[in-house]
PDB file of N, CA and C in Angstrom:
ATOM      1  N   UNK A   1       0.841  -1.186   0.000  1.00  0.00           N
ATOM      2  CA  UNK A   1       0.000   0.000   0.000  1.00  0.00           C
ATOM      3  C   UNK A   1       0.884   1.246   0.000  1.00  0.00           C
ATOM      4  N   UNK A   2       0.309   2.276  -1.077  1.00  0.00           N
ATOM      5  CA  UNK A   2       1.037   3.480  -0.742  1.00  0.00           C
ATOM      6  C   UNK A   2       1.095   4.228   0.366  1.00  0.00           C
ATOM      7  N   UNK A   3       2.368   5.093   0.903  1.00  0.00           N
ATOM      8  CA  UNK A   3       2.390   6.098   2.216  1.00  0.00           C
ATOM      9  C   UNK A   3       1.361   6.773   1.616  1.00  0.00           C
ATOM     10  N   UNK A   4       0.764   7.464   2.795  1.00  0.00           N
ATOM     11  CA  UNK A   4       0.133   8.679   2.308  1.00  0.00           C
ATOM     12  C   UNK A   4       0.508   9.826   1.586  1.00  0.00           C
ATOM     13  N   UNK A   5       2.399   9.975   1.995  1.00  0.00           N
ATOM     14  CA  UNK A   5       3.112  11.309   1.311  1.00  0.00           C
ATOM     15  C   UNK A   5       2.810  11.166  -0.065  1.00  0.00           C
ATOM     16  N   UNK A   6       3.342   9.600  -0.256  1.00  0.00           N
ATOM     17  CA  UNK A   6       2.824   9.559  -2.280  1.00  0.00           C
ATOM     18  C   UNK A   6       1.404   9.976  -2.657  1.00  0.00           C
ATOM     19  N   UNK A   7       0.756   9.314  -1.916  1.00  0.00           N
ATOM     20  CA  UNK A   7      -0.766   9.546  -2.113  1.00  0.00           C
ATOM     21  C   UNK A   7      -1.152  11.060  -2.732  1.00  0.00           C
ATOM     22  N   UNK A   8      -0.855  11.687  -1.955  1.00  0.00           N
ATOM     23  CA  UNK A   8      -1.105  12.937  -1.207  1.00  0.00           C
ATOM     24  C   UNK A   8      -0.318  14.029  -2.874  1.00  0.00           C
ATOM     25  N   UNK A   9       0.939  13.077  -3.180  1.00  0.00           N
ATOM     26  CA  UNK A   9       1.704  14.107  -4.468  1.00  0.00           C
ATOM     27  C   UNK A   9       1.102  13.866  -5.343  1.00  0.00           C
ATOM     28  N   UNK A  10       0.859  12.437  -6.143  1.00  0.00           N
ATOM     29  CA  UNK A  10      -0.080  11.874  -6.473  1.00  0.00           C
ATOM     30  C   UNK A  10      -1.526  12.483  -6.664  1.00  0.00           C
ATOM     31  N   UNK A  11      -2.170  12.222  -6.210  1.00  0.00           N
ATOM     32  CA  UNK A  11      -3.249  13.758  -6.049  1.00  0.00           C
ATOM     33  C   UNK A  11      -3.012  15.067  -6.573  1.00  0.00           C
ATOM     34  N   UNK A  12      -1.833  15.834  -5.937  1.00  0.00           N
ATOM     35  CA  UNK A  12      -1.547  17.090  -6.638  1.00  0.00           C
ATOM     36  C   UNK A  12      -1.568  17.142  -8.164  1.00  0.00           C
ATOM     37  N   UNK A  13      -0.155  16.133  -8.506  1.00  0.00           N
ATOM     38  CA  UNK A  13      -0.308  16.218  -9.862  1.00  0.00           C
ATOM     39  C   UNK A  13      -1.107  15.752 -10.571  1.00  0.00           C
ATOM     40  N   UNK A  14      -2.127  14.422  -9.952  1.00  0.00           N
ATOM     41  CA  UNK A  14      -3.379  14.804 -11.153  1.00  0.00           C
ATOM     42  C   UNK A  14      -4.132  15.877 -11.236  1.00  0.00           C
ATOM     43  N   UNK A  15      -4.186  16.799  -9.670  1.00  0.00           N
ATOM     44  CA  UNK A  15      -5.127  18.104  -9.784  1.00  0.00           C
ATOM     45  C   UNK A  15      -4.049  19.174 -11.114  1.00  0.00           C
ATOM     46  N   UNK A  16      -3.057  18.782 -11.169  1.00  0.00           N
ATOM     47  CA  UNK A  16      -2.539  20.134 -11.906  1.00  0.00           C
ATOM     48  C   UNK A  16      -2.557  19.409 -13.256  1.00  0.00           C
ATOM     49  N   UNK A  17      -2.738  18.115 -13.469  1.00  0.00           N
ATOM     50  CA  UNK A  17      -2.359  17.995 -14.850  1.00  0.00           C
ATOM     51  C   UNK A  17      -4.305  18.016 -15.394  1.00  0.00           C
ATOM     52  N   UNK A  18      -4.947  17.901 -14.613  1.00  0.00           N
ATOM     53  CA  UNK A  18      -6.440  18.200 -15.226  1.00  0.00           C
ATOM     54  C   UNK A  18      -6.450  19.643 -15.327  1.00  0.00           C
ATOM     55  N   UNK A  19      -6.075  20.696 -14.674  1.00  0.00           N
ATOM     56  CA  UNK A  19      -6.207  21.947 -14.659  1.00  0.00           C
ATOM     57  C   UNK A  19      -5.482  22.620 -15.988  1.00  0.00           C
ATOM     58  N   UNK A  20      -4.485  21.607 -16.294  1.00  0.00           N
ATOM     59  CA  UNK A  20      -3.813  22.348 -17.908  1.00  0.00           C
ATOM     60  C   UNK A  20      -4.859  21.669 -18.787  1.00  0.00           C
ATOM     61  N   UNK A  21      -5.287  20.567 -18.597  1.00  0.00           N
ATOM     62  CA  UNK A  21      -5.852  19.913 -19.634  1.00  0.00           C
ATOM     63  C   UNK A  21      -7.489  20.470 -20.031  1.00  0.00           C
ATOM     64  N   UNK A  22      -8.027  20.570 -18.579  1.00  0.00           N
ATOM     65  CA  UNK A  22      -9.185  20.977 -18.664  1.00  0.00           C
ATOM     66  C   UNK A  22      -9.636  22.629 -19.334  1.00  0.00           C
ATOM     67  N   UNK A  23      -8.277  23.343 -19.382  1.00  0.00           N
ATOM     68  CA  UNK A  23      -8.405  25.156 -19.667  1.00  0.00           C
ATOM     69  C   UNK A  23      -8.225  24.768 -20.962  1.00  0.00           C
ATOM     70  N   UNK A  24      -8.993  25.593 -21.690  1.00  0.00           N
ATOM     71  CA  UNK A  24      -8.863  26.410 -22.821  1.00  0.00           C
ATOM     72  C   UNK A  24      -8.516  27.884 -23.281  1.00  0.00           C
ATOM     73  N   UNK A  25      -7.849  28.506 -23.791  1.00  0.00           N
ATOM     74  CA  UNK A  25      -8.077  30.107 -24.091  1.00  0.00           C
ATOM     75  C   UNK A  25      -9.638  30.429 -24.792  1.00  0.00           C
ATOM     76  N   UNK A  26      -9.565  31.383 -24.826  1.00  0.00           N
ATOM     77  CA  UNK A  26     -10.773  31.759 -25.349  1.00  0.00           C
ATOM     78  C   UNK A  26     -10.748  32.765 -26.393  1.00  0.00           C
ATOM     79  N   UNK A  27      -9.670  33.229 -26.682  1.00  0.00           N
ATOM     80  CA  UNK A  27      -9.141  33.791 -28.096  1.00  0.00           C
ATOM     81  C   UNK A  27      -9.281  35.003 -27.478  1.00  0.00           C
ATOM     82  N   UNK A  28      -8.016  36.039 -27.899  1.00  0.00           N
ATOM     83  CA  UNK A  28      -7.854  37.278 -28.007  1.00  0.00           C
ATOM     84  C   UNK A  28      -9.099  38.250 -28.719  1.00  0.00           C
ATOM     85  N   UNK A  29      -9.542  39.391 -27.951  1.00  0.00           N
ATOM     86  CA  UNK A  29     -10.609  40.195 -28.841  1.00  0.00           C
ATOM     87  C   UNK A  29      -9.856  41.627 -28.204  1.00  0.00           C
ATOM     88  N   UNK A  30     -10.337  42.382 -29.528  1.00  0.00           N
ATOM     89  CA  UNK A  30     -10.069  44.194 -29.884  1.00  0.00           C
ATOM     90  C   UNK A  30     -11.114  44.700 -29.779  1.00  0.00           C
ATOM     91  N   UNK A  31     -10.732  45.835 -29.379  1.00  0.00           N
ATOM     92  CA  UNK A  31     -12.310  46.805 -29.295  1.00  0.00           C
ATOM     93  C   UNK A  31     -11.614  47.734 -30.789  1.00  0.00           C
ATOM     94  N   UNK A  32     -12.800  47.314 -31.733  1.00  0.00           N
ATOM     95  CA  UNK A  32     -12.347  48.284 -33.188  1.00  0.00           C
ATOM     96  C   UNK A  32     -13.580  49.604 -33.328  1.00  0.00           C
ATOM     97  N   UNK A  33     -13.042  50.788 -33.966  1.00  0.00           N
ATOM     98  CA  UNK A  33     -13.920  51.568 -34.094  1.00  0.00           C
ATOM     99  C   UNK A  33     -13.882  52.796 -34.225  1.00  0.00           C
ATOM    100  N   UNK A  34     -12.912  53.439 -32.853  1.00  0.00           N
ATOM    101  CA  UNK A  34     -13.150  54.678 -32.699  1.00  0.00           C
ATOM    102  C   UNK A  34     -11.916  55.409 -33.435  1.00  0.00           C
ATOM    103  N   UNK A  35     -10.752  54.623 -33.114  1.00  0.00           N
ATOM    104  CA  UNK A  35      -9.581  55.542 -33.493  1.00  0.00           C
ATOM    105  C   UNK A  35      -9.093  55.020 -35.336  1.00  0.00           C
ATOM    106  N   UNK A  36      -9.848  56.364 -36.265  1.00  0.00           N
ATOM    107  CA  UNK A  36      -9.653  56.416 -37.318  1.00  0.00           C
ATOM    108  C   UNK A  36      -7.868  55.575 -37.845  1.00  0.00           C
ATOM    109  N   UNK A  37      -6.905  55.526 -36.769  1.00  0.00           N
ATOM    110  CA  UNK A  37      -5.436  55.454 -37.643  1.00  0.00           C
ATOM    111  C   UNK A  37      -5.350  53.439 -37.457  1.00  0.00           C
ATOM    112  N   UNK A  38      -6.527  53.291 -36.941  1.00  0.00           N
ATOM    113  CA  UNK A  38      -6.470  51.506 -36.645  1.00  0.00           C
ATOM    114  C   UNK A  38      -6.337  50.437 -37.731  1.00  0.00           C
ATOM    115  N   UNK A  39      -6.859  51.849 -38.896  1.00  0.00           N
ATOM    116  CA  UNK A  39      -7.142  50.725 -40.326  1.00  0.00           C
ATOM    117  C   UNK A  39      -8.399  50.241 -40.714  1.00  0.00           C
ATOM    118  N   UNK A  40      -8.822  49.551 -41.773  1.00  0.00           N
ATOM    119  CA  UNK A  40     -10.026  49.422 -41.859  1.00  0.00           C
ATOM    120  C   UNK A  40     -10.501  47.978 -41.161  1.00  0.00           C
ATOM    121  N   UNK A  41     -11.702  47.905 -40.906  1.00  0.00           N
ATOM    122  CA  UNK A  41     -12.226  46.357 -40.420  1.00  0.00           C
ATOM    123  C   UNK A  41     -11.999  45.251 -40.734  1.00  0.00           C
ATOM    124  N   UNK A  42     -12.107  45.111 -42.323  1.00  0.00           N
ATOM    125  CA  UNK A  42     -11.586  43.900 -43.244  1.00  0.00           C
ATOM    126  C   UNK A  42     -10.234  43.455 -42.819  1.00  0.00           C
ATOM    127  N   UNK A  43      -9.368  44.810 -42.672  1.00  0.00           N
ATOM    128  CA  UNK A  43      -7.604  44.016 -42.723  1.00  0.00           C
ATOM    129  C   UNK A  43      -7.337  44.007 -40.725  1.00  0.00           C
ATOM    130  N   UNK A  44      -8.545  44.258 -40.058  1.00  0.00           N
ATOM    131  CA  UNK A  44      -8.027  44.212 -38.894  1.00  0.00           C
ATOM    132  C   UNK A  44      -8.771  41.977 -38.527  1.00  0.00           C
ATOM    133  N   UNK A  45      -9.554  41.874 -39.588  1.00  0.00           N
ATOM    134  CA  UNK A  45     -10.006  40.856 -39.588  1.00  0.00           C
ATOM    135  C   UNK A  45      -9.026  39.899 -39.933  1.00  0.00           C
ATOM    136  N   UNK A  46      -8.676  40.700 -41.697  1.00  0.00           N
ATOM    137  CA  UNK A  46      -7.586  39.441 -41.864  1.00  0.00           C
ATOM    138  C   UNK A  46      -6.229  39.381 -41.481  1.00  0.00           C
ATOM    139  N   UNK A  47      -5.988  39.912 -40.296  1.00  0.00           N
ATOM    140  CA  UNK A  47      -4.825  39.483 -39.514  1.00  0.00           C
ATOM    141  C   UNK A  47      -4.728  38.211 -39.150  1.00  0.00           C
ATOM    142  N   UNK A  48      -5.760  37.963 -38.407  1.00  0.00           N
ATOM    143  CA  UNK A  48      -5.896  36.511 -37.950  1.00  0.00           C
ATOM    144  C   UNK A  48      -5.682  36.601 -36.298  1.00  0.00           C
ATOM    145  N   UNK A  49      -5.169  37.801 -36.318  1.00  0.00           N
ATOM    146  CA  UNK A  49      -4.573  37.984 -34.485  1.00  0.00           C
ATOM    147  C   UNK A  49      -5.929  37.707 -33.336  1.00  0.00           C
ATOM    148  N   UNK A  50      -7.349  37.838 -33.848  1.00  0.00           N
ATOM    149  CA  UNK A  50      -8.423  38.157 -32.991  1.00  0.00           C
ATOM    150  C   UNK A  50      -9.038  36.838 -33.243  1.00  0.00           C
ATOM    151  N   UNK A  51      -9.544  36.432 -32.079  1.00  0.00           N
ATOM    152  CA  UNK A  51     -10.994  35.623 -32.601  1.00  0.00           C
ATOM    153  C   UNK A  51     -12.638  36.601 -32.303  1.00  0.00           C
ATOM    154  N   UNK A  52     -12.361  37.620 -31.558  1.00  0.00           N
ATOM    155  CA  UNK A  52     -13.497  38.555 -31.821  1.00  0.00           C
ATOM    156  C   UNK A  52     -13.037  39.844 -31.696  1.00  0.00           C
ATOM    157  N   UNK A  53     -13.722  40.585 -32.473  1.00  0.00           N
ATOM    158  CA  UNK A  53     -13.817  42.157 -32.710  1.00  0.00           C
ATOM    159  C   UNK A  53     -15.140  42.790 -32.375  1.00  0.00           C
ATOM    160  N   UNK A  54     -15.043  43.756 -31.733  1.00  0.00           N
ATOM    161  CA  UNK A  54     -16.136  44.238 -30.909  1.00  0.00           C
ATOM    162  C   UNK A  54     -16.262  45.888 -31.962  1.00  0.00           C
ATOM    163  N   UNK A  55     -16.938  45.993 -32.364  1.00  0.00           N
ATOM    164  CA  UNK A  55     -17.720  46.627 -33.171  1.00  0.00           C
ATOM    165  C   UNK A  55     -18.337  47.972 -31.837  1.00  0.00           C
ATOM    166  N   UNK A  56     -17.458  49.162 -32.158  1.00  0.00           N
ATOM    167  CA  UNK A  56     -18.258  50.402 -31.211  1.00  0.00           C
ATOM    168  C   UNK A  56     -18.231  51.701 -32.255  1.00  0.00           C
ATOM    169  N   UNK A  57     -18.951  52.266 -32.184  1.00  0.00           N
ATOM    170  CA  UNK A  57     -20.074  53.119 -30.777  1.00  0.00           C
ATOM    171  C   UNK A  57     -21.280  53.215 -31.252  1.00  0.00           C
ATOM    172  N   UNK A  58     -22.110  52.745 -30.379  1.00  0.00           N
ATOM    173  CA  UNK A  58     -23.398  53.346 -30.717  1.00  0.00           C
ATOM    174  C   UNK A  58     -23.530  54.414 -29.676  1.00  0.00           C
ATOM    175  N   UNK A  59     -23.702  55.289 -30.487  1.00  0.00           N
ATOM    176  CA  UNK A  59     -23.788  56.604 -29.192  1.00  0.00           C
ATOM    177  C   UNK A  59     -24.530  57.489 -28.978  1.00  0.00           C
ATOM    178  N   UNK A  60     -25.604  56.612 -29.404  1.00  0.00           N
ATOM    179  CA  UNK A  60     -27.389  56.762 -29.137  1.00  0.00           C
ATOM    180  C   UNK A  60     -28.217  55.932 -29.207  1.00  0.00           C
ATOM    181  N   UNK A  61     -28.737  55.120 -28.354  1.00  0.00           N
ATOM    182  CA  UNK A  61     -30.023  53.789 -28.331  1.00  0.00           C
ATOM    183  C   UNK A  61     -31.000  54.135 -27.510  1.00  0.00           C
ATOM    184  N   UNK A  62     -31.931  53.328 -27.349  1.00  0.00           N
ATOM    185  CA  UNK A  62     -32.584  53.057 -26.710  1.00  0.00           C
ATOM    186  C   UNK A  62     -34.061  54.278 -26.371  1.00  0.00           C
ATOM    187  N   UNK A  63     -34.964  54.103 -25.575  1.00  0.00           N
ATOM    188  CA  UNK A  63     -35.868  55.436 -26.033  1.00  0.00           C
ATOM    189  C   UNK A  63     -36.447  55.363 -26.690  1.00  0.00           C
ATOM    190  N   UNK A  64     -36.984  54.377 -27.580  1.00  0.00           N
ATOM    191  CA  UNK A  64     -37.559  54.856 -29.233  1.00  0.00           C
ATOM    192  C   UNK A  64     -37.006  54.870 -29.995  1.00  0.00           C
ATOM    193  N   UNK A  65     -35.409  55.646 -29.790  1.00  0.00           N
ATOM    194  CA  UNK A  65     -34.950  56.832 -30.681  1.00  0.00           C
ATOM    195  C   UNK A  65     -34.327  55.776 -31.654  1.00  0.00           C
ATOM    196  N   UNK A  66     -33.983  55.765 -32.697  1.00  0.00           N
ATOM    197  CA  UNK A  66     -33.202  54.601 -33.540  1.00  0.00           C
ATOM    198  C   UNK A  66     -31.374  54.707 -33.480  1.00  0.00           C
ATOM    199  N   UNK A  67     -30.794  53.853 -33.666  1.00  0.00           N
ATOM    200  CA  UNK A  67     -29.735  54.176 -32.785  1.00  0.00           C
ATOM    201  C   UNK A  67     -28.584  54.206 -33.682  1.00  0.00           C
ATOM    202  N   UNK A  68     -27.452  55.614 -33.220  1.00  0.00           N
ATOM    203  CA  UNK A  68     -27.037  55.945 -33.731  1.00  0.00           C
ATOM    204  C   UNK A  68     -25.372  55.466 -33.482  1.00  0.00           C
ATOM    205  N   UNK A  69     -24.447  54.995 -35.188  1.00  0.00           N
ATOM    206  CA  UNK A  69     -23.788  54.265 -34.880  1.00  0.00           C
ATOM    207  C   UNK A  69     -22.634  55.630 -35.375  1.00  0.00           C
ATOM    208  N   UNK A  70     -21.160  55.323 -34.204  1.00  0.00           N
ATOM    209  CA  UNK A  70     -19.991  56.333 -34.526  1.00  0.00           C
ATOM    210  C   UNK A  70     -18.596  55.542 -34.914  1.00  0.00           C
ATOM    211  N   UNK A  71     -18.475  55.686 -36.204  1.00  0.00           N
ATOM    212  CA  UNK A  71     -16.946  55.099 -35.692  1.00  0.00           C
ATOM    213  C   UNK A  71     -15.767  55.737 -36.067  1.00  0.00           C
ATOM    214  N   UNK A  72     -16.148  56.635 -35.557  1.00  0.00           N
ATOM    215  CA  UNK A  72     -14.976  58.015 -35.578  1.00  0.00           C
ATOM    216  C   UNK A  72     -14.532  58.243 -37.513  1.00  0.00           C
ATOM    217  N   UNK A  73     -13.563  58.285 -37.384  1.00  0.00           N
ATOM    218  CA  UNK A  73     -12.483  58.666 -38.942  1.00  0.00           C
ATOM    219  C   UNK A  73     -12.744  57.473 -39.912  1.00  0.00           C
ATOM    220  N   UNK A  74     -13.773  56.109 -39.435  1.00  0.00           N
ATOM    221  CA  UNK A  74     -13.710  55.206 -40.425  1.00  0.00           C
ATOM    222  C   UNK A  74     -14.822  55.282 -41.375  1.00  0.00           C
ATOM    223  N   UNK A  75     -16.229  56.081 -41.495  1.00  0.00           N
ATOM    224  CA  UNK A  75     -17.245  56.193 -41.971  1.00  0.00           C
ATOM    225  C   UNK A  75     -18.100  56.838 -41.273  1.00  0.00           C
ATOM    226  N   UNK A  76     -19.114  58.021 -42.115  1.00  0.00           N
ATOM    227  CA  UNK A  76     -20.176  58.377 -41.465  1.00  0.00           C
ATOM    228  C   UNK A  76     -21.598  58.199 -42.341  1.00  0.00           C
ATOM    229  N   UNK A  77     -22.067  56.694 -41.433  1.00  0.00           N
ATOM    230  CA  UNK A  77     -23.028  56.434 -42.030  1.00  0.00           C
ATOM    231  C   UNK A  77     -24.650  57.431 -42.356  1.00  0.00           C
ATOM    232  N   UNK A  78     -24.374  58.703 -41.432  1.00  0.00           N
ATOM    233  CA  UNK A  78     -25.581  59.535 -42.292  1.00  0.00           C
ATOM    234  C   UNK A  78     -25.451  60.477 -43.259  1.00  0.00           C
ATOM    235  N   UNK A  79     -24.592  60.544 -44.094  1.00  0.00           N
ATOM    236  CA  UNK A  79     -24.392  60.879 -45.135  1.00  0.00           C
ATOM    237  C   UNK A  79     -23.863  59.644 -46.358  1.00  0.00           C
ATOM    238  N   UNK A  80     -23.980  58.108 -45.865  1.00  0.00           N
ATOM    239  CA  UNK A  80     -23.834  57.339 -47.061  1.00  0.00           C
ATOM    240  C   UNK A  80     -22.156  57.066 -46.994  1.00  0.00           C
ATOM    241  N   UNK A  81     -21.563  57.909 -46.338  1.00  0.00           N
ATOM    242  CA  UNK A  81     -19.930  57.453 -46.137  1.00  0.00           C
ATOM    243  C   UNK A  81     -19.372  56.062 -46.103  1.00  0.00           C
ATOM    244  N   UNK A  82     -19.815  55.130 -45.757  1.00  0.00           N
ATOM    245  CA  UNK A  82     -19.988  54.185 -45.552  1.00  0.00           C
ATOM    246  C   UNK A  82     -19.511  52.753 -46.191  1.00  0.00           C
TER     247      UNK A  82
END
């Protein structure tokens, strides 16, 4: 029968080798949008560096009001800029 000391290490390292095994990353994400010198969306896509891109500003919702989208120096969608 094993000492308990083995037991006991034994234990540890299965707790640490499930803890590498069991994690995943969850992929790198950018907040894209505001600062016109970032580049456009398409080539911040095809980097490959992100698995999500977060799409800002709406910087008017809710209310009724229909909601209004900003993304600084890259397009202004109420004039068709876009």
């Amino acid at each position: 029968m094993a000492s308990r000391s083995s037991m006991l290490q034994l234990l540890v390292v299965a707790i640490v080798v499930a803890q590498f095994l069991g994690s995943e990353a969850g992929g790198i994400s950018i907040y894209w949008g505001q600062n016109g010198e970032e580049g456009t969306l398409a080539a911040t896509c095809a980097t490959g560096n992100y698995k999500f891109i977060n799409i800002a500003f709406l910087s008017s919702f809710g209310n009724g009001q229909p909601p209004v989208l900003n993304l600084a120096g890259h397009c202004v969608p109420t004039n068709g800029g876009c």
